[in-house]
Protein backbone atom coordinates (compact mmCIF):
# COMPACT_ATOMS: atom_id res chain seq x y z
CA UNK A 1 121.86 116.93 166.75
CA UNK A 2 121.89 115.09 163.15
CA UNK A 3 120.66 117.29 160.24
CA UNK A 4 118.48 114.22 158.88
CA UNK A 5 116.55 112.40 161.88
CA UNK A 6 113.92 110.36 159.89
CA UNK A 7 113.24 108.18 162.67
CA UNK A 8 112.34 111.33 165.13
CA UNK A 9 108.85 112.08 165.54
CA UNK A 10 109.09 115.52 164.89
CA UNK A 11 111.46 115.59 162.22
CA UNK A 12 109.57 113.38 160.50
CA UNK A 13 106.13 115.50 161.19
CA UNK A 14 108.51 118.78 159.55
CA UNK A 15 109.13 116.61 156.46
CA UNK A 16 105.43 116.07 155.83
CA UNK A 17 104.87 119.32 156.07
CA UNK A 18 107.38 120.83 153.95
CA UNK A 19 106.39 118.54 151.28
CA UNK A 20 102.99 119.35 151.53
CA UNK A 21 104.12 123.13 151.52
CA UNK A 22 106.10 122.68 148.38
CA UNK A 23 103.21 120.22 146.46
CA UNK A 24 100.85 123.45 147.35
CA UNK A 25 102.82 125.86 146.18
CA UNK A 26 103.59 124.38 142.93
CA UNK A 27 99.97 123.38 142.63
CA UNK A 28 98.88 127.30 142.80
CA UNK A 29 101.78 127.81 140.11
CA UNK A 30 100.52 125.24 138.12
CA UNK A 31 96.68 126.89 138.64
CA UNK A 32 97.57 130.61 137.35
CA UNK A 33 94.88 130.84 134.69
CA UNK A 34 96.70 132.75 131.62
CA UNK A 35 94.45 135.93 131.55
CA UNK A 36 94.69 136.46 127.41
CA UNK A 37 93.65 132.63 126.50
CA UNK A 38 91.59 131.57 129.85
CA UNK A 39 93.86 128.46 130.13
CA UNK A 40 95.27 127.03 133.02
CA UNK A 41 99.27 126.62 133.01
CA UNK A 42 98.66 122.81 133.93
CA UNK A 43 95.70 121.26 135.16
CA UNK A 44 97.40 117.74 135.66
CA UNK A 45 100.33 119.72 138.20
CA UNK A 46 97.24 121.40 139.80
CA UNK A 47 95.14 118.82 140.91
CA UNK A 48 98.30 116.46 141.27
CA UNK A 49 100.13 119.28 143.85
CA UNK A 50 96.74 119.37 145.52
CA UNK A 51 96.44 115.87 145.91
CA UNK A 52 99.97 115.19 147.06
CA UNK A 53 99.95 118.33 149.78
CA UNK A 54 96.50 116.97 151.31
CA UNK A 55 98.03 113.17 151.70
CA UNK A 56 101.49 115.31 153.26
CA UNK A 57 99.15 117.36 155.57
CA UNK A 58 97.18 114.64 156.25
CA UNK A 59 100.04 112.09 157.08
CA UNK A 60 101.56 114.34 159.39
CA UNK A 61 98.63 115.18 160.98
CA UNK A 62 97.86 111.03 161.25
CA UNK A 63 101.74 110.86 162.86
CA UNK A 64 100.85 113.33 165.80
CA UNK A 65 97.78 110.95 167.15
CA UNK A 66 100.44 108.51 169.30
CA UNK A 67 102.31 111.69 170.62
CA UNK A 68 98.77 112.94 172.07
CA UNK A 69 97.88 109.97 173.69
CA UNK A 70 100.73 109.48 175.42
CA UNK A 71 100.60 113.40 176.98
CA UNK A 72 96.90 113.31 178.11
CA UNK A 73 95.39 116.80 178.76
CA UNK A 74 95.10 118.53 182.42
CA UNK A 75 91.37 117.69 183.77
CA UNK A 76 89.25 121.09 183.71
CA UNK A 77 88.44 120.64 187.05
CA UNK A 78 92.38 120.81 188.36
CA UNK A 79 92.53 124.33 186.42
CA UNK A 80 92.27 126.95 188.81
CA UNK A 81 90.09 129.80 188.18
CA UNK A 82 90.95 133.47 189.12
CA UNK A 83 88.87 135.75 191.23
């Protein structure tokens, strides 16, 4: 199994993620609020790391949709029920 799989579904649904891991975290870095002058460390990293973990999250999220459809769910009414 190759490290780097970009065109793999799920390696490329990781990736997303991670990014959007790492844009959050340095976003909350980039939030800490300096408690002697009441200034944020960076306002332009915050809302920037916010911005760029949503599109991540979202993107990976978006790159799932195919994989569903072509797995549809059990019917409810195939479930069996216990006594």
């Amino acid at each position: 199994m190759a490290a780097v799989a970009p065109h793999d579904l799920g390696w490329s649904v990781a990736m997303l993620n991670m990014v959007g891991s790492i844009a959050f975290g340095a976003s909350a870095i980039a939030g800490y609020v300096d408690p002697d002058s009441g200034e944020i460390l960076s306002v332009r990293i915050d809302n920037l790391g916010t911005l760029l973990g949503a599109v991540s999250f979202f993107l990976g999220a978006l790159l799932l949709i195919p994989d569903q459809k072509e797995s549809p769910a059990e019917p409810a009414d195939s479930v069996e029920q216990s006594p």
